[in-house]
Protein backbone atom coordinates (compact mmCIF):
# COMPACT_ATOMS: atom_id res chain seq x y z
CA UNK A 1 74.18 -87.12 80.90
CA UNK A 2 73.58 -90.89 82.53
CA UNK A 3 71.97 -93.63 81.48
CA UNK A 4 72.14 -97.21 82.67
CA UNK A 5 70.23 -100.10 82.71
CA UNK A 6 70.53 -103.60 81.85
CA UNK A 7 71.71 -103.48 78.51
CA UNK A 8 70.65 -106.92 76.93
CA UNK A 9 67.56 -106.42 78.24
CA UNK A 10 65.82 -105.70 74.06
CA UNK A 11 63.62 -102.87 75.90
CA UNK A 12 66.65 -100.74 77.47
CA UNK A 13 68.58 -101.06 74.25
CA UNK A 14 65.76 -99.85 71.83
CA UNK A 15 64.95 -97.05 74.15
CA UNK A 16 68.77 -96.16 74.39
CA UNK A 17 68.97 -96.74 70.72
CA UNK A 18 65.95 -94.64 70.21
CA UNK A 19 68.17 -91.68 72.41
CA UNK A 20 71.49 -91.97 70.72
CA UNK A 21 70.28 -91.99 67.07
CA UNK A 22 67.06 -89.48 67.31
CA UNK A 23 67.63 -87.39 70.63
CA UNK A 24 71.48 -86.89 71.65
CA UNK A 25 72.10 -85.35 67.92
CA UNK A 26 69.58 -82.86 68.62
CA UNK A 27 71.00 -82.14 71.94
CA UNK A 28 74.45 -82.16 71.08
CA UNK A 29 73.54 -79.46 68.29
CA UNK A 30 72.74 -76.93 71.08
CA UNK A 31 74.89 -78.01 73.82
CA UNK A 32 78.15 -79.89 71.78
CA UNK A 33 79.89 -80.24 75.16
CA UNK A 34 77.33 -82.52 76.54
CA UNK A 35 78.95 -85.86 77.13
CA UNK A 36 76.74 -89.13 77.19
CA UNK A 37 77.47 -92.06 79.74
CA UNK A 38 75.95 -95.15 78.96
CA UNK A 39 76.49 -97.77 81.95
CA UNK A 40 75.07 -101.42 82.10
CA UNK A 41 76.39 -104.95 81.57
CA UNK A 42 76.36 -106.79 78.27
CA UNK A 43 76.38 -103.42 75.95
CA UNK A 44 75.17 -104.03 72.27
CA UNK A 45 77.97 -103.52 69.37
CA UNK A 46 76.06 -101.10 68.04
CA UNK A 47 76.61 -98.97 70.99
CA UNK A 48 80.49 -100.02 71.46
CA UNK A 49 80.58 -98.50 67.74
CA UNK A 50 78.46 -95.56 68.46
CA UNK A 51 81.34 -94.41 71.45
CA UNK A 52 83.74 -95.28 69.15
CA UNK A 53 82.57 -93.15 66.44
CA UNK A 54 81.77 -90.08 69.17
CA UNK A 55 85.28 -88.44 69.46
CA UNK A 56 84.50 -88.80 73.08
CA UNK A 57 80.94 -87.66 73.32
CA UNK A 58 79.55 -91.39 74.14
CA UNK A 59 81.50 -93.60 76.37
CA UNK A 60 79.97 -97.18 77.01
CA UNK A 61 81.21 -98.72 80.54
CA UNK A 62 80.02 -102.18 80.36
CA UNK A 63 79.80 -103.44 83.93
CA UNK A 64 80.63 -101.38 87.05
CA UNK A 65 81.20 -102.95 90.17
CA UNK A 66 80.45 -98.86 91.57
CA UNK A 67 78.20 -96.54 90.13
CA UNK A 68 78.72 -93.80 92.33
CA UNK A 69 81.85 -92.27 90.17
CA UNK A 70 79.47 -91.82 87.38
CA UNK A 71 76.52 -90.58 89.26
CA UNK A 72 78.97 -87.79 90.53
CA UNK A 73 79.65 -86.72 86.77
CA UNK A 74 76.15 -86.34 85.58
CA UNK A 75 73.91 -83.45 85.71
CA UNK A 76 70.76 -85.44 84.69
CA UNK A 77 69.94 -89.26 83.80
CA UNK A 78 67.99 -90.45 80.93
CA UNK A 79 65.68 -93.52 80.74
CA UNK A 80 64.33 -93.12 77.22
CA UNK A 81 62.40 -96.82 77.68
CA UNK A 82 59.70 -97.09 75.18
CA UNK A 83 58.67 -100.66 75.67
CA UNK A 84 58.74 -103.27 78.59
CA UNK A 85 56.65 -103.11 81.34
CA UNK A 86 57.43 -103.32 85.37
CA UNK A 87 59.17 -100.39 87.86
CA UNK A 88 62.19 -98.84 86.02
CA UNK A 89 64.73 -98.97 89.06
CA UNK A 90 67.26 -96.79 87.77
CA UNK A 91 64.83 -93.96 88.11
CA UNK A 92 64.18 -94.67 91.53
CA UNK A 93 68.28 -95.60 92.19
CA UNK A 94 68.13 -91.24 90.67
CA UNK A 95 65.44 -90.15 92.71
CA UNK A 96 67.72 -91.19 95.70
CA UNK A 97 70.54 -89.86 94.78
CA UNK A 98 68.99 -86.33 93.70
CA UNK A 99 69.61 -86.80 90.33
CA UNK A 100 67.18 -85.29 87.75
CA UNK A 101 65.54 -87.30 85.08
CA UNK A 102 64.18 -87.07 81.75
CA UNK A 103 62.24 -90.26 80.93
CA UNK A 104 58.99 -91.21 78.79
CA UNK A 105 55.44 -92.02 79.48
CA UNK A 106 56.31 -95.80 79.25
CA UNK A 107 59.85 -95.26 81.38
CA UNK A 108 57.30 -94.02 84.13
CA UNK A 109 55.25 -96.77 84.35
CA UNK A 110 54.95 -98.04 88.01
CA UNK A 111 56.07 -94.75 90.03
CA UNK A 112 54.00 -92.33 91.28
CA UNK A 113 55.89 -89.10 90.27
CA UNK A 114 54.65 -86.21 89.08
CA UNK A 115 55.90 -84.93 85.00
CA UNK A 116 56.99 -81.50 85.62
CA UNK A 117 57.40 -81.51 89.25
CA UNK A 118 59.53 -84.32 89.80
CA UNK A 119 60.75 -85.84 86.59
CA UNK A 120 60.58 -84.47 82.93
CA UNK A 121 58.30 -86.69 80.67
CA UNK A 122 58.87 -86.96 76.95
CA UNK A 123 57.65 -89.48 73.79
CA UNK A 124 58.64 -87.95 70.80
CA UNK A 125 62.93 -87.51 69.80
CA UNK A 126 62.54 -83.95 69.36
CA UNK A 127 60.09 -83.48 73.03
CA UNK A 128 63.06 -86.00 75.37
CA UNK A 129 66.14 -83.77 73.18
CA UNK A 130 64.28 -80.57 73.93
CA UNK A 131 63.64 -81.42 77.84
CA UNK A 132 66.86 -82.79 78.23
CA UNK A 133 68.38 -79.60 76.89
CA UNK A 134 65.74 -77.43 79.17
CA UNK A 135 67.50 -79.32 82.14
CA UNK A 136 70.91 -79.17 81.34
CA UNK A 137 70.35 -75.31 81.02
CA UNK A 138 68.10 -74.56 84.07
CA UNK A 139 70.04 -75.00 87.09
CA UNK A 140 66.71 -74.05 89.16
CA UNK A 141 64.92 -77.13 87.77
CA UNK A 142 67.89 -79.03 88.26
CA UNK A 143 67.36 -78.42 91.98
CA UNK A 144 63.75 -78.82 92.01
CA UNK A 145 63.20 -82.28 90.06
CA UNK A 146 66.78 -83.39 92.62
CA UNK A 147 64.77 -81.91 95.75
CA UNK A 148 61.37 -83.35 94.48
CA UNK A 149 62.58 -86.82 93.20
CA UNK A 150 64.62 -87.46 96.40
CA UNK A 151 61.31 -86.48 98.85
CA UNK A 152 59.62 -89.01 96.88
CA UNK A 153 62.01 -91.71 96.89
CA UNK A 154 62.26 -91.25 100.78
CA UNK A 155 58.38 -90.74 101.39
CA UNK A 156 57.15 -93.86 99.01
CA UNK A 157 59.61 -96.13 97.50
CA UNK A 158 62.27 -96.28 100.58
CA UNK A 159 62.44 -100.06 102.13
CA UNK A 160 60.89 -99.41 105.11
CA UNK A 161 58.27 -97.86 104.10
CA UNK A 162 57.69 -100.06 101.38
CA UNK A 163 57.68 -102.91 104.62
CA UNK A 164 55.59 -100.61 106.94
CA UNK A 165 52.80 -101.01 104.12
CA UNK A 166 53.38 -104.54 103.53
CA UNK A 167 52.87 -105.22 107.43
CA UNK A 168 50.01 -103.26 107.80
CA UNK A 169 48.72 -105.73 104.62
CA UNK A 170 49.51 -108.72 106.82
CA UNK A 171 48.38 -107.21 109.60
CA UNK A 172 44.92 -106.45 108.60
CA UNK A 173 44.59 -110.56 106.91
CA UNK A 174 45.52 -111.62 110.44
């Protein structure tokens, strides 16, 4: 499992927080393979302990100048944001790539996906754990939410067609 963000961002460490105290025990309770990535500059201690403390089951990057090693090992990404506001890229960076995604109502904010069909959507420890376990089992879904989540990066949130629609903005104020 993936996560990354900006990691002194306070929003992406409470939500990451949030995941490693409430929702990877749960999941690691069914599933006590599962390995957790956590990638993003400027990592709290707190989570430099946590890996620490893991026996292996948490490793804490830091910085990469290349995600694409880590994208590679990861069945599924988690953005368990509870708080911020604005378009949560890494969930669009995983849409692209085909990677599926557990996030929560708030970590959705500002995309047009669809829960169920193209991302899994979960509030509560126990819901994200139980989805994120759901995924890791279900190879189908796995496939669907990768199929799904890349059509929709392509067909809304790729460059140019985020430019088409800005020129057809211009266009019509001209």
């Amino acid at each position: 499992v993936l996560t990354m963000g900006t990691l002194y961002y306070p929003p992406n460490a409470d939500g990451i927080r949030w995941f490693l105290q409430e929702a990877f025990p749960i999941i690691r309770r069914v599933l006590p393979q599962v390995k957790l990535t956590i990638v993003g500059k400027n990592p709290p201690a707190d989570f430099l302990q946590a890996a620490g403390e893991s026996g292996g089951s948490i490793v804490v990057t830091g910085y990469v100048p290349d995600i694409n090693p880590y994208f590679e090992d990861a069945a599924a990404m988690v953005i368990p944001v509870r708080a911020g506001g604005g378009m949560p890229v890494p969930i669009l960076e995983a849409f692209a790539r085909g990677m599926p995604v557990v996030t929560t109502t708030v970590g959705l904010e500002g995309i047009q996906a669809e829960p169920g069909s193209d991302v899994l959507v979960a509030d509560s420890p126990d819901e994200f754990a139980q989805a994120a376990i759901r995924l890791l089992n279900d190879r189908d879904m796995q496939a669907r939410l990768s199929n799904n989540g890349r059509r929709l990066a392509n067909a809304r949130y790729d460059w140019q067609v985020v430019l088409g629609q800005l020129e057809k903005v211009y266009e019509s104020l001209a």
